[in-house]
N, C-alpha and C. Protein backbone atom coordinates (compact mmCIF):
# COMPACT_ATOMS: atom_id res chain seq x y z
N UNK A 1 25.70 4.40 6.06
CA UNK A 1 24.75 3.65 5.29
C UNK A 1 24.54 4.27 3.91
N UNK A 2 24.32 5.49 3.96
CA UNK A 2 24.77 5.84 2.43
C UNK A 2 25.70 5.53 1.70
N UNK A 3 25.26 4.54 0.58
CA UNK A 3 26.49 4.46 -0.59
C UNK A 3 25.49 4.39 -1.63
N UNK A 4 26.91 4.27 -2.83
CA UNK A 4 26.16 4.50 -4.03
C UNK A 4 24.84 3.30 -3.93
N UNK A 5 24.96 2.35 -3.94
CA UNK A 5 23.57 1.31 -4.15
C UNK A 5 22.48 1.72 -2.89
N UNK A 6 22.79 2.57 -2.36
CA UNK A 6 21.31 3.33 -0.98
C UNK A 6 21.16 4.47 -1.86
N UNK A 7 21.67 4.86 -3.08
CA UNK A 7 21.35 6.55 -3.54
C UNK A 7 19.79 6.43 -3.63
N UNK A 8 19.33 8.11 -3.60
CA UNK A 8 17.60 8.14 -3.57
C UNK A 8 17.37 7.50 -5.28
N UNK A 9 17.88 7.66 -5.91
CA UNK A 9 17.17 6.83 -7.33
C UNK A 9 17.46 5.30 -6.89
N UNK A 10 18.01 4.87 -6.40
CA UNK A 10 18.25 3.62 -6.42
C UNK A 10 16.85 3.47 -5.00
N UNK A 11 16.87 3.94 -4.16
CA UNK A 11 15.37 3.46 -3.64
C UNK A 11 14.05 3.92 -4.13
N UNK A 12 14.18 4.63 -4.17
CA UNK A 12 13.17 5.47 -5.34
C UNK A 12 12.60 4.05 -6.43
N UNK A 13 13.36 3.38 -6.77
CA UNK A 13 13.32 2.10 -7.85
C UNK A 13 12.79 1.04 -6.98
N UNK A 14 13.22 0.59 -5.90
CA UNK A 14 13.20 -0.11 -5.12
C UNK A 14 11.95 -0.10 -4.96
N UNK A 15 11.56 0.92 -4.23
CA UNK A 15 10.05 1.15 -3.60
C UNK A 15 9.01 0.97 -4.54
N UNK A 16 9.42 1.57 -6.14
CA UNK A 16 8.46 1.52 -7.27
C UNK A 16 8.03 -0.25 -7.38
N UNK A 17 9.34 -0.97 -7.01
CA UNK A 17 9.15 -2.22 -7.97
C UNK A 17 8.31 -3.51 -6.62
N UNK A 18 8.83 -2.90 -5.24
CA UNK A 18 8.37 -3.50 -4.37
C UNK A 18 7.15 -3.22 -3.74
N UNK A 19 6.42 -2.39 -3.75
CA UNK A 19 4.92 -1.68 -3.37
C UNK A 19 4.00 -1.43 -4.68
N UNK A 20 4.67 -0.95 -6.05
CA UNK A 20 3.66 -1.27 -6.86
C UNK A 20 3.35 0.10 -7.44
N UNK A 21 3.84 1.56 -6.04
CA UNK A 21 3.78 2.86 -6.15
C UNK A 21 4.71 3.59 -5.37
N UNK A 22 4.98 4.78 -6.08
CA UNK A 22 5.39 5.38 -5.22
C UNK A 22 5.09 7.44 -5.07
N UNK A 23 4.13 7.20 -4.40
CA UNK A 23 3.72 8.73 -3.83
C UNK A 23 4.92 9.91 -4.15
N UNK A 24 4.97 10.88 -4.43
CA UNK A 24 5.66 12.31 -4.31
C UNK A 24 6.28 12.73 -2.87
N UNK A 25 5.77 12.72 -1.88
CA UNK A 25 6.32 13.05 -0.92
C UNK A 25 7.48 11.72 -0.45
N UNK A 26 7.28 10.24 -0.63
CA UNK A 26 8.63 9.27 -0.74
C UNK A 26 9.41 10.02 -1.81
N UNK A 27 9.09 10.20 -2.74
CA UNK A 27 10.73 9.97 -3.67
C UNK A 27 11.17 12.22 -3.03
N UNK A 28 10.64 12.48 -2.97
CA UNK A 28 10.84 13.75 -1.86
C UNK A 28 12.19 13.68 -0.96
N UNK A 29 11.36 12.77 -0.07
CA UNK A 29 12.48 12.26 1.13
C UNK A 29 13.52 11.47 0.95
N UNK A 30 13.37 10.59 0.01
CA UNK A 30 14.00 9.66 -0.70
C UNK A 30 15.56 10.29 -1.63
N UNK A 31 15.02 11.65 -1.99
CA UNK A 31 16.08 11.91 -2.72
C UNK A 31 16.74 13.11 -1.80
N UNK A 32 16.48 13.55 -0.52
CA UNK A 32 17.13 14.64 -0.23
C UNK A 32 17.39 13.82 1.36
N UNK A 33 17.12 12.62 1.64
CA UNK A 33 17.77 11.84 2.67
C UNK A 33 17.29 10.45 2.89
N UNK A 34 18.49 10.09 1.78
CA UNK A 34 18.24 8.19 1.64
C UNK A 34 18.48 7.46 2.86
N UNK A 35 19.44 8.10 3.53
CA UNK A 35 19.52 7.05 4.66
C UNK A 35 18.30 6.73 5.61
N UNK A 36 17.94 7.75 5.65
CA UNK A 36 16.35 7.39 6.52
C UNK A 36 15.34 6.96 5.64
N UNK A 37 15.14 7.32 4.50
CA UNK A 37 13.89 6.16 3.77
C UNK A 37 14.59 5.24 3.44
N UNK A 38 15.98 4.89 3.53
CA UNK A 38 15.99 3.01 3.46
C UNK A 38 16.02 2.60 4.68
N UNK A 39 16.14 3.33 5.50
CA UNK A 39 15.75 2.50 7.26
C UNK A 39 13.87 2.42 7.51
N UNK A 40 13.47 3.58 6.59
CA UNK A 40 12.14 3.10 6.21
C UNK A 40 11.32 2.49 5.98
N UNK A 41 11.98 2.27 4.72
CA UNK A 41 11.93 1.33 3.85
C UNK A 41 11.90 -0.06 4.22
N UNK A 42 13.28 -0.45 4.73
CA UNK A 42 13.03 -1.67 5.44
C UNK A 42 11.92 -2.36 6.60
N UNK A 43 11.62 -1.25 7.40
CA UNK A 43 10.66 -1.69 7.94
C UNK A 43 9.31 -1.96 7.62
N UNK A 44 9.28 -0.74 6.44
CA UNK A 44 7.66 -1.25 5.77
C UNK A 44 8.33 -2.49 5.34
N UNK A 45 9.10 -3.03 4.25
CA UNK A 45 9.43 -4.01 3.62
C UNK A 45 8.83 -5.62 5.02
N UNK A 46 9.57 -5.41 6.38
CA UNK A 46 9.99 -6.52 7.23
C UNK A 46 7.68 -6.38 7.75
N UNK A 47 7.45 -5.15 8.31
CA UNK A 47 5.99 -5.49 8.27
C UNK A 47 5.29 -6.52 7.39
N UNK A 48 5.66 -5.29 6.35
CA UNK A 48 4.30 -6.07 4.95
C UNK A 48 4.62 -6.88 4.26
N UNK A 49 6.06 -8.12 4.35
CA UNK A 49 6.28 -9.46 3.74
C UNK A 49 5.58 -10.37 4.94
N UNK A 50 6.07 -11.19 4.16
CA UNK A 50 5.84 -13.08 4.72
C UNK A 50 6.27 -12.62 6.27
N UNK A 51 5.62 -13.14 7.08
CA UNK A 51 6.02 -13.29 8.91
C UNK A 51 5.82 -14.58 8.81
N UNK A 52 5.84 -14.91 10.42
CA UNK A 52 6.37 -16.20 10.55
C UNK A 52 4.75 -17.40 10.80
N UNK A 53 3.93 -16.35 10.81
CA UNK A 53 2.34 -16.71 10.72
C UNK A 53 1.81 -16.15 9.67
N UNK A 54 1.99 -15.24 9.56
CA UNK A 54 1.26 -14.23 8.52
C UNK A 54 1.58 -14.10 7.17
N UNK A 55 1.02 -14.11 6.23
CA UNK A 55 1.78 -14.07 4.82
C UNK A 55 1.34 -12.47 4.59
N UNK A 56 1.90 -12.31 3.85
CA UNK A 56 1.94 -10.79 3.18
C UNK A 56 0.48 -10.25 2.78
N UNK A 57 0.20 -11.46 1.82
CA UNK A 57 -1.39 -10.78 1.74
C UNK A 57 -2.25 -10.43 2.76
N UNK A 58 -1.75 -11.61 3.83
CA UNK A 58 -3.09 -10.81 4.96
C UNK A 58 -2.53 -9.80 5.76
N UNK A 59 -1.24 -9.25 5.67
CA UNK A 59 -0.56 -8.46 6.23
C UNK A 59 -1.35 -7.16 5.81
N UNK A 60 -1.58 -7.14 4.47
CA UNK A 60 -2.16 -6.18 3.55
C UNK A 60 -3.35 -6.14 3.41
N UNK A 61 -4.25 -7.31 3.63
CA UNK A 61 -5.62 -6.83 3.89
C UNK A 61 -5.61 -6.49 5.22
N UNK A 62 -5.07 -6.44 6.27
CA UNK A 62 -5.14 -5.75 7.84
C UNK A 62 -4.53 -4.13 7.44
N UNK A 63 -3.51 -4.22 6.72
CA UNK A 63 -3.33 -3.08 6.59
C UNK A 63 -4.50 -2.16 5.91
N UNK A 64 -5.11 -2.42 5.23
CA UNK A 64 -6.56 -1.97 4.51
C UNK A 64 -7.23 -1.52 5.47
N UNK A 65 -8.00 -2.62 6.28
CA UNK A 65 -8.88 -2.22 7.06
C UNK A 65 -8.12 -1.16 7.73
N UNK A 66 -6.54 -1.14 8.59
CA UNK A 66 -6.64 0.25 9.00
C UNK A 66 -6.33 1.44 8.39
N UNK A 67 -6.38 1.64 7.16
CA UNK A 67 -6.13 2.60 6.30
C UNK A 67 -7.66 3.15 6.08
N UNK A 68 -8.47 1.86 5.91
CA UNK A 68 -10.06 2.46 5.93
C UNK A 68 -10.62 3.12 7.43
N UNK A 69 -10.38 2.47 8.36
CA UNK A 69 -10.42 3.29 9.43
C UNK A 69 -9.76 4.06 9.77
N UNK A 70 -8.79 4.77 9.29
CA UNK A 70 -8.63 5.94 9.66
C UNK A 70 -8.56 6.96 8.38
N UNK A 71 -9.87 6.58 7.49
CA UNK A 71 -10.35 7.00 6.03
C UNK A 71 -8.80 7.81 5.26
N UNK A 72 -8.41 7.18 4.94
CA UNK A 72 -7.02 7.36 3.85
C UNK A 72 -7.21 6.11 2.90
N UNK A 73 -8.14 7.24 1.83
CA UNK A 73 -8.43 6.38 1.23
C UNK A 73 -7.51 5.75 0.06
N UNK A 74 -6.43 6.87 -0.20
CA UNK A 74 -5.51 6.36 -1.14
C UNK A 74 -4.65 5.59 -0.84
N UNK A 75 -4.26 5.54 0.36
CA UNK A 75 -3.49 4.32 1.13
C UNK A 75 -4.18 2.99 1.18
N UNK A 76 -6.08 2.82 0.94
CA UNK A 76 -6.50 1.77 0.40
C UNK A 76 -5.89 1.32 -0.90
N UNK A 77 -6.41 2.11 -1.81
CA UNK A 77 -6.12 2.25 -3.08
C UNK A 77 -5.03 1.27 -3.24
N UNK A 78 -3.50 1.86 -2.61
CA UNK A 78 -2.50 1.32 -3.04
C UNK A 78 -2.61 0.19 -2.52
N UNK A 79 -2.80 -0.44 -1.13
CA UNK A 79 -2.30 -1.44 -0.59
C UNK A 79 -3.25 -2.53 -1.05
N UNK A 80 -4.25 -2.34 -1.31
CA UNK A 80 -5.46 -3.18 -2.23
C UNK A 80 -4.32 -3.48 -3.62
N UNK A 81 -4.14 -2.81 -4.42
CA UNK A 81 -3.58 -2.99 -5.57
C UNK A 81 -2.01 -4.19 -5.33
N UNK A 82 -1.50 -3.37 -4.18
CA UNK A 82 -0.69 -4.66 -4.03
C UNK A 82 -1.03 -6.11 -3.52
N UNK A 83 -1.92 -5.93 -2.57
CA UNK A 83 -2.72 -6.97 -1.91
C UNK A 83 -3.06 -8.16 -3.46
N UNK A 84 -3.90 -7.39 -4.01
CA UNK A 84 -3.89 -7.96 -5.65
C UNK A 84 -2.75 -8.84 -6.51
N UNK A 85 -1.60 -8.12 -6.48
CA UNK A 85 -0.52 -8.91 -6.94
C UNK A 85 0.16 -9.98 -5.85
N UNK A 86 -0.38 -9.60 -4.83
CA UNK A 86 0.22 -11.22 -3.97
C UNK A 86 -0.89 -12.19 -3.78
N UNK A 87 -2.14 -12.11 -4.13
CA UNK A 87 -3.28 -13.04 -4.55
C UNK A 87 -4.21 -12.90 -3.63
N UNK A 88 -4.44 -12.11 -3.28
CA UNK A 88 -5.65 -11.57 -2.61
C UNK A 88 -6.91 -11.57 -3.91
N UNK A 89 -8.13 -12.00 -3.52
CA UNK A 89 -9.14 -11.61 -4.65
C UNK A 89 -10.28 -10.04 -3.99
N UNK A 90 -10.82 -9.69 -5.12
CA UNK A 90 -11.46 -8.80 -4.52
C UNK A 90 -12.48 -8.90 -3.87
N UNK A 91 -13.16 -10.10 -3.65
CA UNK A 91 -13.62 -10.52 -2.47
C UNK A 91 -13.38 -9.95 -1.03
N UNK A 92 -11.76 -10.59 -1.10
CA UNK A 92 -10.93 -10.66 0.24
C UNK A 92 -10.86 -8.85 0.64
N UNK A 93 -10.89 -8.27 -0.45
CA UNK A 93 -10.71 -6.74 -0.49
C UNK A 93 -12.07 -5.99 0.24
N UNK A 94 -12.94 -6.71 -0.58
CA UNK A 94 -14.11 -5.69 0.23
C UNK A 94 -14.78 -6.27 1.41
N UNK A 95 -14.48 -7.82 1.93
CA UNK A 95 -14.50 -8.13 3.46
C UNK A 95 -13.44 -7.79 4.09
N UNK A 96 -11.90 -7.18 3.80
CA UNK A 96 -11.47 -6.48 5.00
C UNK A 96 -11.98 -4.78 4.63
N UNK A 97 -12.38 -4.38 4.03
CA UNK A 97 -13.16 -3.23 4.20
C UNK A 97 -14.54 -3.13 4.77
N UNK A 98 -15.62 -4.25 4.56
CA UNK A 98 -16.50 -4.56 5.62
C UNK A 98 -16.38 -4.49 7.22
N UNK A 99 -14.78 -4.82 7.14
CA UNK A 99 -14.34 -5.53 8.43
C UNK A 99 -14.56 -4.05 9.33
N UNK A 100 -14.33 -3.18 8.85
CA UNK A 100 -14.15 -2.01 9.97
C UNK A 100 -15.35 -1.33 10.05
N UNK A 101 -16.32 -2.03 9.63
CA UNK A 101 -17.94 -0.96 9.99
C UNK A 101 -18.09 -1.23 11.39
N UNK A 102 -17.67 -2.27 12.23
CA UNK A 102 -18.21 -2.32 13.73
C UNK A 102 -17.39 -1.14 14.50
N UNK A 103 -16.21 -1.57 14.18
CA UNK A 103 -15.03 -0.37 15.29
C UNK A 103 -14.83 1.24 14.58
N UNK A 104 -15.33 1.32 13.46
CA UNK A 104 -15.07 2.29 12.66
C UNK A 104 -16.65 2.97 12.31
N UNK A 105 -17.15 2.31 12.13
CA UNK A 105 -19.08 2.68 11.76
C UNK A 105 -18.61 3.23 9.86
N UNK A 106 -20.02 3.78 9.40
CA UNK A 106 -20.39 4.24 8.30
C UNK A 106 -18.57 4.98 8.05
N UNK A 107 -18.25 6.04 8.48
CA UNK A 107 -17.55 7.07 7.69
C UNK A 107 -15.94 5.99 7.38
N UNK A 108 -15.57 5.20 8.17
CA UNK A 108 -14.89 4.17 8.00
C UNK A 108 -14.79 3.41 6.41
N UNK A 109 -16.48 2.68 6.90
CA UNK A 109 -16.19 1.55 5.68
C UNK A 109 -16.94 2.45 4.00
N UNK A 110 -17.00 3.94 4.35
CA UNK A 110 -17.28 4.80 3.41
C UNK A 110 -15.97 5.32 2.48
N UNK A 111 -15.02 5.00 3.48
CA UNK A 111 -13.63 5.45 3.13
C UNK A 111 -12.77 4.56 2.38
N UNK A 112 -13.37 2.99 2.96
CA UNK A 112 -12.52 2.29 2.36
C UNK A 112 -12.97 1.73 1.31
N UNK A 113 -14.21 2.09 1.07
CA UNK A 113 -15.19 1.50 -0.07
C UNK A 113 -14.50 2.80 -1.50
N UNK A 114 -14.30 4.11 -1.30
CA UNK A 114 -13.80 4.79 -2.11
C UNK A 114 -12.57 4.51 -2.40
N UNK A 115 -11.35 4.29 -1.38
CA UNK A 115 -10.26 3.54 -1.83
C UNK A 115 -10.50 2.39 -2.88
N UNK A 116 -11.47 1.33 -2.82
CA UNK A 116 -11.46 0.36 -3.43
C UNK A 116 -11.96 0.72 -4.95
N UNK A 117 -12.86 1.84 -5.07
CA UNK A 117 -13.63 1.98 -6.49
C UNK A 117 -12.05 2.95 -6.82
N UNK A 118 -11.46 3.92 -6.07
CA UNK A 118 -10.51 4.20 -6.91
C UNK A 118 -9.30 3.80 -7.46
N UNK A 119 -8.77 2.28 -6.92
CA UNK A 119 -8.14 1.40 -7.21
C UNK A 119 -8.56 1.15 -8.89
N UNK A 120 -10.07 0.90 -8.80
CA UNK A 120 -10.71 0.28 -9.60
C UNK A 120 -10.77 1.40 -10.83
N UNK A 121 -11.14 2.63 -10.64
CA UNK A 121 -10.72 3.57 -11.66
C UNK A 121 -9.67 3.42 -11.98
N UNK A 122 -8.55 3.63 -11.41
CA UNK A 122 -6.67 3.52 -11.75
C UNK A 122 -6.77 2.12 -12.92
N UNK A 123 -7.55 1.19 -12.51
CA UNK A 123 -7.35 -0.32 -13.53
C UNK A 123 -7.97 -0.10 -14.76
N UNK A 124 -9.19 0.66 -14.70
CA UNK A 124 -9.79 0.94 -16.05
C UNK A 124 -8.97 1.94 -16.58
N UNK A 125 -8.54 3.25 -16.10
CA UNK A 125 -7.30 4.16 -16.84
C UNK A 125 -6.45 3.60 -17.59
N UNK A 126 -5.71 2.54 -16.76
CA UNK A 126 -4.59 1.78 -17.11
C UNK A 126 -4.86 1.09 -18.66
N UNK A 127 -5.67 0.24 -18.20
CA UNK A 127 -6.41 -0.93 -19.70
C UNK A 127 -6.64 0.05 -20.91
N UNK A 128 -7.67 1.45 -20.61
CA UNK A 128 -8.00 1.96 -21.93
C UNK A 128 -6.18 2.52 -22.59
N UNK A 129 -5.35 3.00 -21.74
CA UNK A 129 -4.20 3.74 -22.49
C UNK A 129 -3.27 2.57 -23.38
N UNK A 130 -3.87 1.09 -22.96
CA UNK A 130 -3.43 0.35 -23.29
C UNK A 130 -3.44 -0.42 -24.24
């Protein structure tokens, strides 16, 4: 499965253009063993698109809520931000972060409420350099 079009810059790109980000520890793994982050890869890819009920966005606000319950909050962060570019509003953002105060309580929807304001910092960073 390694060839030149699986090299780690070539997913490394991939991942940037299809998630929106890409963390240090992916392009890590990415560049010192592509074959397993594009078998990775694909599976986040086959999760978090279009299913055969499910569209992507709500794939990604479920994915939220469990990123807020299990308080990782930067894994809100990101998947909110993508959630965003497939038309999620921020509405939809902070009722699936609501969503986990019953099964999750306070430290939960505390977690995913900081994911969401630091999304929201990253957008104001962005705009002023701009």
């Amino acid at each position: 499965m390694k060839t030149a079009e699986h090299s780690g810059q070539d997913i490394m790109q991939r991942i940037q253009r299809v998630r929106g980000y890409l963390p240090d520890e992916w392009a890590y793994v990415a560049e010192r063993d592509p074959e397993f982050w594009d078998i990775y890869n694909a599976l986040y890819e086959k999760v978090l698109s279009d299913g055969k009920a499910l569209p992507a966005k709500t794939r990604e606000l479920i994915a939220i809520g469990v990123l807020s319950y299990r308080e990782l909050e930067q894994g809100v962060c990101n998947h909110a931000k993508r959630a965003l570019r497939l038309g999620a509003t921020r509405q939809e953002l902070l009722e699936a972060v609501e969503t986990v105060t019953v099964p999750g309580g306070s430290p939960a929807l505390r977690a995913g409420l900081r994911g969401l304001m630091m999304m929201e910092e990253e957008e104001r960073n962005t705009a002023m350099k701009e």
